[in-house]
N, C-alpha and C. Protein backbone atom coordinates (compact mmCIF):
# COMPACT_ATOMS: atom_id res chain seq x y z
N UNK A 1 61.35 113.52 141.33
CA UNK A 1 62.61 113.82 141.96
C UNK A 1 63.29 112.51 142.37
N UNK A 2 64.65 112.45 141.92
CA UNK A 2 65.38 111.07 142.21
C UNK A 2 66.11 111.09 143.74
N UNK A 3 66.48 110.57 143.98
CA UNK A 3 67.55 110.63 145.54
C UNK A 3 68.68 109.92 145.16
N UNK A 4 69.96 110.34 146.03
CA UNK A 4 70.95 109.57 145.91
C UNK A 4 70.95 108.17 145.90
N UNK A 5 71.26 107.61 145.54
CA UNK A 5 71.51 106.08 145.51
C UNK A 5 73.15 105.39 146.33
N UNK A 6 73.99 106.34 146.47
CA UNK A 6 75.39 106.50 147.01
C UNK A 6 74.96 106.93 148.62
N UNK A 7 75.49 106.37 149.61
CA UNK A 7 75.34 106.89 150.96
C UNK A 7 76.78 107.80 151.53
N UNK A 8 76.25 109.45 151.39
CA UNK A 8 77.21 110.01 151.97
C UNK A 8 78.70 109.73 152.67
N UNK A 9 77.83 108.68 153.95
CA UNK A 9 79.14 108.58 155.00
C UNK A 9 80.01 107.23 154.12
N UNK A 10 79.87 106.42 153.21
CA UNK A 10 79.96 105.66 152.69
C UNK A 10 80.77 105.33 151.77
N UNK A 11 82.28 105.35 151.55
CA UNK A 11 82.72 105.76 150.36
C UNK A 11 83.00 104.34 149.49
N UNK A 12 82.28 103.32 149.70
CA UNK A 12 81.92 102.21 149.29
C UNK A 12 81.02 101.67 148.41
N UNK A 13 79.80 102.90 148.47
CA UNK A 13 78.38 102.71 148.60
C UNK A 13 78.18 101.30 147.23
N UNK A 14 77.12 100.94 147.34
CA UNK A 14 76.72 100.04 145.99
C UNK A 14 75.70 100.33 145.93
N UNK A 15 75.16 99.92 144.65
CA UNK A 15 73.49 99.81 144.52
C UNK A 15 73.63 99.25 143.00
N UNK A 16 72.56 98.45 142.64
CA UNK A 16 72.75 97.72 141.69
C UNK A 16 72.42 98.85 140.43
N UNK A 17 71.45 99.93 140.75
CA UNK A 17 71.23 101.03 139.91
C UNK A 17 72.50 101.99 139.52
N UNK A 18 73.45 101.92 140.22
CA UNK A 18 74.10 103.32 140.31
C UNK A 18 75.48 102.69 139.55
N UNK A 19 75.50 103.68 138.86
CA UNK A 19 76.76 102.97 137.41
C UNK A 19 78.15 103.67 138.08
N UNK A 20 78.17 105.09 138.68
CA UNK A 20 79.29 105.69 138.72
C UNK A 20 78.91 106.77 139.66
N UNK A 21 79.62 107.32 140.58
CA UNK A 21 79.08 108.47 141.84
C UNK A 21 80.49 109.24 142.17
N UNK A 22 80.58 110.07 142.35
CA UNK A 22 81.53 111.27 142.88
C UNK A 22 81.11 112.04 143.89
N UNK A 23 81.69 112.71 144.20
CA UNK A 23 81.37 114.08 145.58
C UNK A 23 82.05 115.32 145.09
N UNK A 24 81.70 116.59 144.76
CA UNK A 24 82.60 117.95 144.61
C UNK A 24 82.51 118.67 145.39
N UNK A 25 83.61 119.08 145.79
CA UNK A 25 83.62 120.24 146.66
C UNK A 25 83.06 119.91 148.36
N UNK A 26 82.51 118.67 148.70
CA UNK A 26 82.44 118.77 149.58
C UNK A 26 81.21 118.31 150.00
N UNK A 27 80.66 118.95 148.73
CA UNK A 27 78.52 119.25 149.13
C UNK A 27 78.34 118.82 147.97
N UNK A 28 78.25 118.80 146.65
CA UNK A 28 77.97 117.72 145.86
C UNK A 28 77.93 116.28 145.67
N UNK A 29 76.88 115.69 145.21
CA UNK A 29 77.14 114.64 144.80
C UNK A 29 76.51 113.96 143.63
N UNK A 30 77.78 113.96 142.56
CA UNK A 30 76.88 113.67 141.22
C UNK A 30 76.90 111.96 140.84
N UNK A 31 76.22 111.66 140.32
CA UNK A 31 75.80 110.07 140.18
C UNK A 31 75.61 109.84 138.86
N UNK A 32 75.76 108.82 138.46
CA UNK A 32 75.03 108.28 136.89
C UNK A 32 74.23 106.95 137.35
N UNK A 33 72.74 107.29 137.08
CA UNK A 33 71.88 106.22 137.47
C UNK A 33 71.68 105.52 136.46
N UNK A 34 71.55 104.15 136.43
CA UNK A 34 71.25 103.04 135.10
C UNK A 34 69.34 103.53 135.16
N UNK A 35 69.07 103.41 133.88
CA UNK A 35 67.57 103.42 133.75
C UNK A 35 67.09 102.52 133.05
N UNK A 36 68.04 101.65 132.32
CA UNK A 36 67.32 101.26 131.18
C UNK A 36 68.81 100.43 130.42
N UNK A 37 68.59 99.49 129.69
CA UNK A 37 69.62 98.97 128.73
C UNK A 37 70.34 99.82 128.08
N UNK A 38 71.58 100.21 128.42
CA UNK A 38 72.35 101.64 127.87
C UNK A 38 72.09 102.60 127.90
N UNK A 39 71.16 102.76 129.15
CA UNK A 39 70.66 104.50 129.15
C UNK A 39 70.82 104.66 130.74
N UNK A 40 70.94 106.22 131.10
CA UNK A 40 70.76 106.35 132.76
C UNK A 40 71.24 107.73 133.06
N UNK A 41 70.72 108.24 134.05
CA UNK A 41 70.15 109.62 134.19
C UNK A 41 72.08 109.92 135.30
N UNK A 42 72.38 111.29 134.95
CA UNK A 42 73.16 111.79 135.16
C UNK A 42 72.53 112.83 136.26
N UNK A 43 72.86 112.45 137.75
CA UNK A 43 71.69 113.04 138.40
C UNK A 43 73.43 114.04 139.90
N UNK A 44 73.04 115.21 139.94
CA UNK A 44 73.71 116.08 140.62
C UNK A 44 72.73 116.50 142.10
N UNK A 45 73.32 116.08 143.31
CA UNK A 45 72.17 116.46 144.12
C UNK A 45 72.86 117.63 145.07
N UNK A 46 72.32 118.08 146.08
CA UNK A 46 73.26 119.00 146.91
C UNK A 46 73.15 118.38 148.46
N UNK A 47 74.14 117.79 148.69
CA UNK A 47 74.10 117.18 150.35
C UNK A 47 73.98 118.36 151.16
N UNK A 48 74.25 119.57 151.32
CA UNK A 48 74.33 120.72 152.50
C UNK A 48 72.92 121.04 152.44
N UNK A 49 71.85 120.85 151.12
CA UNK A 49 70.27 121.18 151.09
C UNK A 49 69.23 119.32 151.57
N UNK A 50 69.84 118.84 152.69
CA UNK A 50 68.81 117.81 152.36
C UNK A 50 68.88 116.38 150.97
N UNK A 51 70.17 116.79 149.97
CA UNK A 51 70.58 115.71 149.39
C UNK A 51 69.41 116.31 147.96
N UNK A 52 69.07 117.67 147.97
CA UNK A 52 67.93 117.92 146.96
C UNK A 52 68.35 117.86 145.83
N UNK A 53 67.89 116.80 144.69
CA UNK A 53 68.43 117.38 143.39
C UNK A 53 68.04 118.55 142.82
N UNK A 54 69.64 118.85 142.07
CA UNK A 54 69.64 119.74 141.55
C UNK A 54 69.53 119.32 140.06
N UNK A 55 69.64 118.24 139.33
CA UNK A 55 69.94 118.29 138.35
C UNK A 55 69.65 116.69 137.67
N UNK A 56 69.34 116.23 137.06
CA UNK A 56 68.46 114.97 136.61
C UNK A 56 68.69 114.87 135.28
N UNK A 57 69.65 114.39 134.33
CA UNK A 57 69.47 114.14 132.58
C UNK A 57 70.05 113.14 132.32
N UNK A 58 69.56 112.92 131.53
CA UNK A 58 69.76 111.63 130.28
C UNK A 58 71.05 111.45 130.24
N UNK A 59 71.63 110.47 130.42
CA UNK A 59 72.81 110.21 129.39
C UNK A 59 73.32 108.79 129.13
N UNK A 60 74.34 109.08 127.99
CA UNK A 60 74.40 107.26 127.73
C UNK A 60 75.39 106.16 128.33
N UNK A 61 75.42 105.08 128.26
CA UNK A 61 76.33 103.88 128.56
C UNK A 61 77.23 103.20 127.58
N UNK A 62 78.26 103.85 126.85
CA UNK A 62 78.94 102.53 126.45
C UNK A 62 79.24 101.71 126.70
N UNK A 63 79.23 101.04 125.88
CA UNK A 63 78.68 99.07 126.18
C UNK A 63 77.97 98.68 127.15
N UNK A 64 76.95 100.02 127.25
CA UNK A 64 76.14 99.09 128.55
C UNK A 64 76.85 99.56 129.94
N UNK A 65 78.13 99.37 130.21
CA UNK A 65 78.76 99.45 131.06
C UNK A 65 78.75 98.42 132.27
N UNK A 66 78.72 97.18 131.64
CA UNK A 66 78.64 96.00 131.85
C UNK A 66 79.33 95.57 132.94
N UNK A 67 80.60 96.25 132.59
CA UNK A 67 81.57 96.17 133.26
C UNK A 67 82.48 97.36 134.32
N UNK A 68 81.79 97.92 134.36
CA UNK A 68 81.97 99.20 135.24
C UNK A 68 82.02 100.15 133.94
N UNK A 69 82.21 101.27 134.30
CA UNK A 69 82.00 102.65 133.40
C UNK A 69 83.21 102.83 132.22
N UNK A 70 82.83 103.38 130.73
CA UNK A 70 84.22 103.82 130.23
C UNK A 70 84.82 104.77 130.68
N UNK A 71 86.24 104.96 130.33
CA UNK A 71 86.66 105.94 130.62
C UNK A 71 86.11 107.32 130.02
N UNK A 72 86.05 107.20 128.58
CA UNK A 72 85.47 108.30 128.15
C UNK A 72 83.59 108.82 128.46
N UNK A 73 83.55 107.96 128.85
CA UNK A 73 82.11 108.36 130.18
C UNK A 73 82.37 109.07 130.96
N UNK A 74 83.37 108.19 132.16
CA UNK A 74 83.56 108.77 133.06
C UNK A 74 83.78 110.49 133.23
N UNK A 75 84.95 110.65 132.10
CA UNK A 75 85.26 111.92 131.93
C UNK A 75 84.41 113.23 131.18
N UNK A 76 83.54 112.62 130.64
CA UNK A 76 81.94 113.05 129.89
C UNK A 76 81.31 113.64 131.45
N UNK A 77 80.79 112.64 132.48
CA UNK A 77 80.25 113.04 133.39
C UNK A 77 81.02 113.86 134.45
N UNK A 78 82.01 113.70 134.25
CA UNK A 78 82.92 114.98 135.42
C UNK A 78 83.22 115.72 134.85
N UNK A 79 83.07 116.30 133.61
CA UNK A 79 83.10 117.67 133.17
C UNK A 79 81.84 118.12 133.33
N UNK A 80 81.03 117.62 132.59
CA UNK A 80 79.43 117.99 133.23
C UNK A 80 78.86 118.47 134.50
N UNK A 81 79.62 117.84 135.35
CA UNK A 81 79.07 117.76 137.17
C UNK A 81 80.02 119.40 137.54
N UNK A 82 80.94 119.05 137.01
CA UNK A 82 81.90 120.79 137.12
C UNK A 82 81.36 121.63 136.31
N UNK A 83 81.07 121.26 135.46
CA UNK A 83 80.33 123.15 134.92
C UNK A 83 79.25 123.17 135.59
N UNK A 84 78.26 122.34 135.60
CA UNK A 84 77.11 122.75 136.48
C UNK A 84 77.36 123.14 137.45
N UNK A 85 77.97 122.56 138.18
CA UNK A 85 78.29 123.46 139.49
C UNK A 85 78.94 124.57 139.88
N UNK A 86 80.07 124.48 138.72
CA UNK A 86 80.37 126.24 138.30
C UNK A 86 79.11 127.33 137.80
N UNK A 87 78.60 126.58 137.30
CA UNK A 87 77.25 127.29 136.76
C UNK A 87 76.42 128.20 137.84
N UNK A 88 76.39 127.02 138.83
CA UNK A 88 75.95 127.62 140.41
C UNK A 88 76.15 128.90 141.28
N UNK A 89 77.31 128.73 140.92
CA UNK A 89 78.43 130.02 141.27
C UNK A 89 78.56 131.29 140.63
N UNK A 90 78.16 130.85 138.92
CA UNK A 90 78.72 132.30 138.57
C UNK A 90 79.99 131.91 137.86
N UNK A 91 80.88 131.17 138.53
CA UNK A 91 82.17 131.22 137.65
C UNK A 91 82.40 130.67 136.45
């Protein structure tokens, strides 16, 4: 089980692991963790449960993301973080 790497109260947060982080709805918080040379786990946790993940997968880095995240990443992982969490719901 991974933990956030982003600090809640924090809307600053850094960590040399953490490529890209969001918040949904309030009580989510989805992250893209670096793991590896162009690789890193797309990790969804729930702040209202203790920060428990919910959700932990693979996904990739263009160019590494050397330089902060692509766009077409970015938007890869926030569709992802919204259906899952629609998923949650039902809707």
């Amino acid at each position: 089980m991974s933990q956030p790497l982003a600090t809640w109260t924090d809307d600053a947060s850094r960590h040399p692991l953490l490529v890209w982080w969001s918040r949904l709805d309030n009580r989510y918080q989805i992250e893209v963790q670096r793991t590896g040379q162009g690789t890193a786990n797309l990790c969804i946790f729930d702040h209202n449960e203790g920060d428990k993940e919910l959700l932990c997968e693979p996904t990739g880095l263009m160019y590494d993301a050397l330089f902060g995240p692509d766009v077409d990443d970015v938007s890869k992982w926030q569709d992802r973080g919204v259906q899952f969490v629609d998923s949650l719901s039902g809707a």
